[in-house]
C-alpha atoms as a PDB file:
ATOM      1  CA  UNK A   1       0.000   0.000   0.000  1.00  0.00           C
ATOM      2  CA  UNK A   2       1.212   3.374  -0.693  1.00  0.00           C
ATOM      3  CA  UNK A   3       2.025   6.379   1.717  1.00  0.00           C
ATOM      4  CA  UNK A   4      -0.772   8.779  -0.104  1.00  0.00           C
ATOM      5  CA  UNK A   5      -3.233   5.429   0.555  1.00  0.00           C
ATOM      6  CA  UNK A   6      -2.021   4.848   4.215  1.00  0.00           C
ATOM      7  CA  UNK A   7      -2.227   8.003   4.910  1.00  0.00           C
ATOM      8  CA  UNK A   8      -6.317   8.102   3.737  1.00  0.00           C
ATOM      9  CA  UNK A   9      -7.096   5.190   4.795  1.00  0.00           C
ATOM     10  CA  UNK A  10      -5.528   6.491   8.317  1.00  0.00           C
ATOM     11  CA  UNK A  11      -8.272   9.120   8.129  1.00  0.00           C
ATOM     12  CA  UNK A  12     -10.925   6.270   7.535  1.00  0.00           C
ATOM     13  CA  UNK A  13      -9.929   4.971  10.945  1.00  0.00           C
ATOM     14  CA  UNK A  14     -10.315   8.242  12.667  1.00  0.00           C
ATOM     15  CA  UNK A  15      -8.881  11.095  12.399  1.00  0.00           C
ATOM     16  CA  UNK A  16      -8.955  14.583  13.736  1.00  0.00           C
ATOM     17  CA  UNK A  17     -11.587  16.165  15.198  1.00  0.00           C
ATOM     18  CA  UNK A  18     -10.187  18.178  16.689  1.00  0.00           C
ATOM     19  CA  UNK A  19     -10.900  22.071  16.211  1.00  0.00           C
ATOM     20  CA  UNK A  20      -8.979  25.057  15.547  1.00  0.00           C
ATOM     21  CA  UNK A  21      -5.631  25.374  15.559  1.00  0.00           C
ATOM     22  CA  UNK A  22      -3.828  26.653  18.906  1.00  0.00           C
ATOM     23  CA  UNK A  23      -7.337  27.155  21.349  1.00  0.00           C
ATOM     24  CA  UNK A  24      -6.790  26.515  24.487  1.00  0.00           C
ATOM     25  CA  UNK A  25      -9.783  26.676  25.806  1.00  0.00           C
ATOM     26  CA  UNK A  26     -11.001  24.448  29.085  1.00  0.00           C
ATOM     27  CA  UNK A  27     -13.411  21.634  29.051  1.00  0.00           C
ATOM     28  CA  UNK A  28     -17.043  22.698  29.577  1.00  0.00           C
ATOM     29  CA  UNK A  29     -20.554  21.884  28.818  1.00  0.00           C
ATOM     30  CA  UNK A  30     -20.111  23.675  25.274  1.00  0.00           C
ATOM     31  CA  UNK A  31     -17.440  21.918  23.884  1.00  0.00           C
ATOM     32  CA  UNK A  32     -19.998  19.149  22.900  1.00  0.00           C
ATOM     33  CA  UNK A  33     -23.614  18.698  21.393  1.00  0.00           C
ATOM     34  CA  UNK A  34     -25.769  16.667  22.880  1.00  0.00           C
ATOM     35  CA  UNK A  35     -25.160  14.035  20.894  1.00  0.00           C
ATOM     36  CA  UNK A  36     -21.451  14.052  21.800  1.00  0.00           C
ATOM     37  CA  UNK A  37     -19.998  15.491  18.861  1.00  0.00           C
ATOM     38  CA  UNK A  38     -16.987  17.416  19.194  1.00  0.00           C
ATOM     39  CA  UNK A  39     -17.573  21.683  18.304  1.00  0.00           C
ATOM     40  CA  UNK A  40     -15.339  23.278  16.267  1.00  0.00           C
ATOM     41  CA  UNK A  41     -15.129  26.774  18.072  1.00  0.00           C
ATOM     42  CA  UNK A  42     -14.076  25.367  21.229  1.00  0.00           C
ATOM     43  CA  UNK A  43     -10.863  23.684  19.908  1.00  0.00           C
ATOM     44  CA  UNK A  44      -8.777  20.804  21.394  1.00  0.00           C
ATOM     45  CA  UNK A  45      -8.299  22.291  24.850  1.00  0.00           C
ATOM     46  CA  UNK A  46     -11.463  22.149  24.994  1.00  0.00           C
ATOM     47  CA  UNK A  47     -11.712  18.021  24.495  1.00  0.00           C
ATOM     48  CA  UNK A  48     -12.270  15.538  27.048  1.00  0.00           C
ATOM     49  CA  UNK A  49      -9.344  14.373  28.851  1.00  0.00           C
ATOM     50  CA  UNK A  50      -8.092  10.668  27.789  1.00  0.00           C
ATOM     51  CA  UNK A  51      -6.969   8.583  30.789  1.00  0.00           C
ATOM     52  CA  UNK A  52      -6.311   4.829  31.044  1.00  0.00           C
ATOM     53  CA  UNK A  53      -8.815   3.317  33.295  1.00  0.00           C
ATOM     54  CA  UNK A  54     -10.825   6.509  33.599  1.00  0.00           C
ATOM     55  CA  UNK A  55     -12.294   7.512  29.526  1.00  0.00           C
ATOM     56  CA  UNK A  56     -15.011   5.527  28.131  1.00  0.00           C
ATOM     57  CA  UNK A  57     -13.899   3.840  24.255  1.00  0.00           C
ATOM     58  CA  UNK A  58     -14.788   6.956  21.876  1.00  0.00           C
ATOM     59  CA  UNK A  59     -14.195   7.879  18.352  1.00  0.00           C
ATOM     60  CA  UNK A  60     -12.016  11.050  20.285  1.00  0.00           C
ATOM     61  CA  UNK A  61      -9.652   8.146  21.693  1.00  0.00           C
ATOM     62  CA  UNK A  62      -9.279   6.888  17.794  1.00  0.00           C
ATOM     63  CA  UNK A  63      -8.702  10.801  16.881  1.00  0.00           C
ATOM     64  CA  UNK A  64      -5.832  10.986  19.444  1.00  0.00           C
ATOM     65  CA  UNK A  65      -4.649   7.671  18.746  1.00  0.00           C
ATOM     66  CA  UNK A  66      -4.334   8.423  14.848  1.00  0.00           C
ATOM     67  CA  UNK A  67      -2.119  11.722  15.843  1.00  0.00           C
ATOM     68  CA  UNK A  68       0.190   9.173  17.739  1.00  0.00           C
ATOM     69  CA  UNK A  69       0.224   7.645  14.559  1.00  0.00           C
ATOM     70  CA  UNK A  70       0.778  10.511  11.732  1.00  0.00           C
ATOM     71  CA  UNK A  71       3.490  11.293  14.235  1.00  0.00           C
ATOM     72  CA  UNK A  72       5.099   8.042  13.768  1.00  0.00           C
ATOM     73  CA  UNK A  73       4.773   7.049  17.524  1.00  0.00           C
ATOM     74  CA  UNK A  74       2.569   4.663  16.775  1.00  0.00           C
ATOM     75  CA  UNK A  75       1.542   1.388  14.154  1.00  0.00           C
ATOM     76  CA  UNK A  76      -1.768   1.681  12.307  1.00  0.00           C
ATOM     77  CA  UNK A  77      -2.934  -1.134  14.232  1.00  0.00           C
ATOM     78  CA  UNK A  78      -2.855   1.020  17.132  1.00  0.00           C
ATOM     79  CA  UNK A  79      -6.130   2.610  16.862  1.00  0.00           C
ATOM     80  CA  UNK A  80      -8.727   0.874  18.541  1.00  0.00           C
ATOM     81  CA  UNK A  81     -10.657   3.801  20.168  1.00  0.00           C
ATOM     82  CA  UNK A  82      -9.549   2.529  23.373  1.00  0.00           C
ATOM     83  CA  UNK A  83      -7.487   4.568  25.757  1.00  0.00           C
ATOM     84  CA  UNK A  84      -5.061   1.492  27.044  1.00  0.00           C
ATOM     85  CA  UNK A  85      -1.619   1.676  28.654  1.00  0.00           C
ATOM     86  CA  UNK A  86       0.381   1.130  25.521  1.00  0.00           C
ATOM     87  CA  UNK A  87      -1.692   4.834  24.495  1.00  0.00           C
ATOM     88  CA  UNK A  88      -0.554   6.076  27.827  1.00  0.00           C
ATOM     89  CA  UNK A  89       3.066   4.907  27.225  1.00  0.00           C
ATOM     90  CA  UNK A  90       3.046   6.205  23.374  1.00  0.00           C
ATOM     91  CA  UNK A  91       1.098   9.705  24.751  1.00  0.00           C
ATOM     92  CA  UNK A  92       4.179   9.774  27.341  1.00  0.00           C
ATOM     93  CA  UNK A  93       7.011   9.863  24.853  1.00  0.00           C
ATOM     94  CA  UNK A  94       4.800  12.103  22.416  1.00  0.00           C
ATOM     95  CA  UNK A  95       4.419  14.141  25.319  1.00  0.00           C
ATOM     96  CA  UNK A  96       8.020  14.306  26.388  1.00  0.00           C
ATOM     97  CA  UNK A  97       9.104  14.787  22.717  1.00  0.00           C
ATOM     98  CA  UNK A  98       6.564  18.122  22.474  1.00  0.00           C
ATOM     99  CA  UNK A  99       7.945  19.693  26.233  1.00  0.00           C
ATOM    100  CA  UNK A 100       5.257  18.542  28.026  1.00  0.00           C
ATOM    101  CA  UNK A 101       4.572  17.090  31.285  1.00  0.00           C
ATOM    102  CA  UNK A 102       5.119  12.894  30.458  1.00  0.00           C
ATOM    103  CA  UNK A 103       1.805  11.520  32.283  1.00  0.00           C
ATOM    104  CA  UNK A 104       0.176  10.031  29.827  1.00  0.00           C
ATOM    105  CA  UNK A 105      -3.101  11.996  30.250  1.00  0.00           C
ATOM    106  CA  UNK A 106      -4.218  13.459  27.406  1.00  0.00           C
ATOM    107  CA  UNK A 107      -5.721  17.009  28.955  1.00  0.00           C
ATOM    108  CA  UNK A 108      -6.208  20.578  27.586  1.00  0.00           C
ATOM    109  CA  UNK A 109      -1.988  21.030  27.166  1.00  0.00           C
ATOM    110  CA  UNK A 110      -1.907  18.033  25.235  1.00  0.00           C
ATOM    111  CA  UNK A 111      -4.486  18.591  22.859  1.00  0.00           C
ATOM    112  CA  UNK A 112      -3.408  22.340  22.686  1.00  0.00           C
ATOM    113  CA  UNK A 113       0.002  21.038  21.453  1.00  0.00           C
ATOM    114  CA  UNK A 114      -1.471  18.677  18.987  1.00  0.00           C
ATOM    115  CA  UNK A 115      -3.766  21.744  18.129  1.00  0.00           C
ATOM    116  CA  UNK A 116      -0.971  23.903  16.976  1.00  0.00           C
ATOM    117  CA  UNK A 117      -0.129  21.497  14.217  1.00  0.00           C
ATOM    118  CA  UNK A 118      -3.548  21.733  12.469  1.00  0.00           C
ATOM    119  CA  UNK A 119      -3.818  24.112   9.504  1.00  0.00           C
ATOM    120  CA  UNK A 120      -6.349  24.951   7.111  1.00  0.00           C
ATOM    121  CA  UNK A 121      -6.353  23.254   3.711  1.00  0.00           C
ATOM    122  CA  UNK A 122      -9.013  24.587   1.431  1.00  0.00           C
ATOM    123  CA  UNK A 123     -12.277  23.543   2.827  1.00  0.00           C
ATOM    124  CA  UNK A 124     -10.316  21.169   5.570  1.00  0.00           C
ATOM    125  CA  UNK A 125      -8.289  21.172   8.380  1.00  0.00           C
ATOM    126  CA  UNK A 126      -5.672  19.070   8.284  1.00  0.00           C
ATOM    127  CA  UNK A 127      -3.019  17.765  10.925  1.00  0.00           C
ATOM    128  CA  UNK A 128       0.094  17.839   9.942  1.00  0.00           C
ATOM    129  CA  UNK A 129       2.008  14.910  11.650  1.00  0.00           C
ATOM    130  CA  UNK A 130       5.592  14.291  11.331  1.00  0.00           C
ATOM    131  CA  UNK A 131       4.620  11.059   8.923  1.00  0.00           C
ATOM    132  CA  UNK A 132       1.015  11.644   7.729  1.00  0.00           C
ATOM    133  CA  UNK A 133      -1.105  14.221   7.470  1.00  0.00           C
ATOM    134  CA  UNK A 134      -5.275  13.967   8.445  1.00  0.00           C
ATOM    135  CA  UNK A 135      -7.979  15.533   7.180  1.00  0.00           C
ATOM    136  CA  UNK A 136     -10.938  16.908   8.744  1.00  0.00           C
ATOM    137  CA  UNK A 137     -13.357  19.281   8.133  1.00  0.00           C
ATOM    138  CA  UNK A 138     -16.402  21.261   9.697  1.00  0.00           C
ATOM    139  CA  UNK A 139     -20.018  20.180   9.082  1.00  0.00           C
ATOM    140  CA  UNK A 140     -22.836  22.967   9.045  1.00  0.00           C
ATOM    141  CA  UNK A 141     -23.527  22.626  12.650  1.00  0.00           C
ATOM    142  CA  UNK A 142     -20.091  23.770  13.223  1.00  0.00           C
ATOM    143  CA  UNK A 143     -18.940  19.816  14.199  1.00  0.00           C
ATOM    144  CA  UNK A 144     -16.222  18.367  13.229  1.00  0.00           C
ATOM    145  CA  UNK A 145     -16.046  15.518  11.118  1.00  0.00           C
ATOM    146  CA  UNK A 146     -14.152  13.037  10.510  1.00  0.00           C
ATOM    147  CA  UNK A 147     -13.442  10.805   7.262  1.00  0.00           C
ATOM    148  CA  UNK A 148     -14.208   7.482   7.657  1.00  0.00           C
ATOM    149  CA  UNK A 149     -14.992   4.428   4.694  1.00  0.00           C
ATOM    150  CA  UNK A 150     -15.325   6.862   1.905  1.00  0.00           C
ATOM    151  CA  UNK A 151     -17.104   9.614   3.643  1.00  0.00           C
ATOM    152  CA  UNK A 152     -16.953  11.881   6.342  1.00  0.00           C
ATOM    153  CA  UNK A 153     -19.033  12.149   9.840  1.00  0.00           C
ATOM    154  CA  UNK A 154     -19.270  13.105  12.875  1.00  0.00           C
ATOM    155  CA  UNK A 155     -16.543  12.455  15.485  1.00  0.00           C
ATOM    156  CA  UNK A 156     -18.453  11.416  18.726  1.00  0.00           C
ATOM    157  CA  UNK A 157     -17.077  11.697  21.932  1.00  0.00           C
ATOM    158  CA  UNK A 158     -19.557   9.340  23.873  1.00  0.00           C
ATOM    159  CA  UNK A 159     -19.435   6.475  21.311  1.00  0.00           C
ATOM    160  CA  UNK A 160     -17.455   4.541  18.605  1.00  0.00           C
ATOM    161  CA  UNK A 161     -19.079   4.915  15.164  1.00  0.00           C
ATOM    162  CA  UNK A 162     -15.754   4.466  13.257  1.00  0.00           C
ATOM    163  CA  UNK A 163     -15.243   1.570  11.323  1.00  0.00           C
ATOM    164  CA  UNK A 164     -11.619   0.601  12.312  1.00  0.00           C
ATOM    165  CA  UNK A 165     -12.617   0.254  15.614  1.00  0.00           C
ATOM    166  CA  UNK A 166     -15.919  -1.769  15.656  1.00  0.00           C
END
């Protein structure tokens, strides 16, 4: 398989939905719809925090796990949309790597520094990772999508709806 066909099929499997690029704003009640969709004005920092033992599975974890991966810290594999201890040891050494506090938490400083690498694209944001890039773009609603088995939808924070990791 090619790198330009990794890299979307890497996308299909979860991707980035994330918001815009350097927000640091703190988790509230407005960084998700009530369907648990993650809003783009709020931004990363704004995301739930990822935590072995402590996070629910989520199509967020398989967002977060697919930066590990366009960052080469992780294998494709890797994204399950569960928030296990080899994430927490990966997140750690991302973490170190970026100047941040190695806990393997993945909290507003985290996703703020992940945040920074995102960059608008045309009509998509993309995340620039030192390997692969991923796509995502904004829905009407101001949600952030994800692409995922030839199309894109909603990332959810309170479920797993992507196909890798059913």
């Amino acid at each position: 398989m090619g790198e330009r066909t990794t890299a979307r099929a890497a996308l299909c499997v979860l991707i980035l939905a994330v918001a815009c690029a350097g927000s640091g704003a703190s988790l509230n009640q407005q960084s998700h719809d009530r369907r648990g969709s993650v809003l783009v004005a709020d931004g990363l920092g704004a995301t739930q925090q990822l935590a072995v033992g402590r996070t629910r599975r989520s199509d967020l974890i398989g967002l977060w796990q697919s930066v590990l991966w366009a960052d080469g810290y992780s294998a494709r594999s890797s994204v399950t949309c569960t928030y296990d201890k080899a994430t927490a040891e990966a997140t750690r050494v991302w973490q170190s790597n970026h100047h941040l506090s190695a806990d393997g938490i993945v909290g507003p400083a985290t996703w703020g520094a992940a945040a920074e690498r995102i960059v608008p694209v045309g009509q998509w944001m993309v995340y620039q990772g030192e390997r692969y890039g991923l796509p995502l773009r904004p829905d009407p609603d101001g949600v952030y999508e994800v692409y995922d088995t030839g199309r894109f939808h909603r990332l959810r924070t309170n479920a797993v709806t992507l196909t890798r990791c059913r």
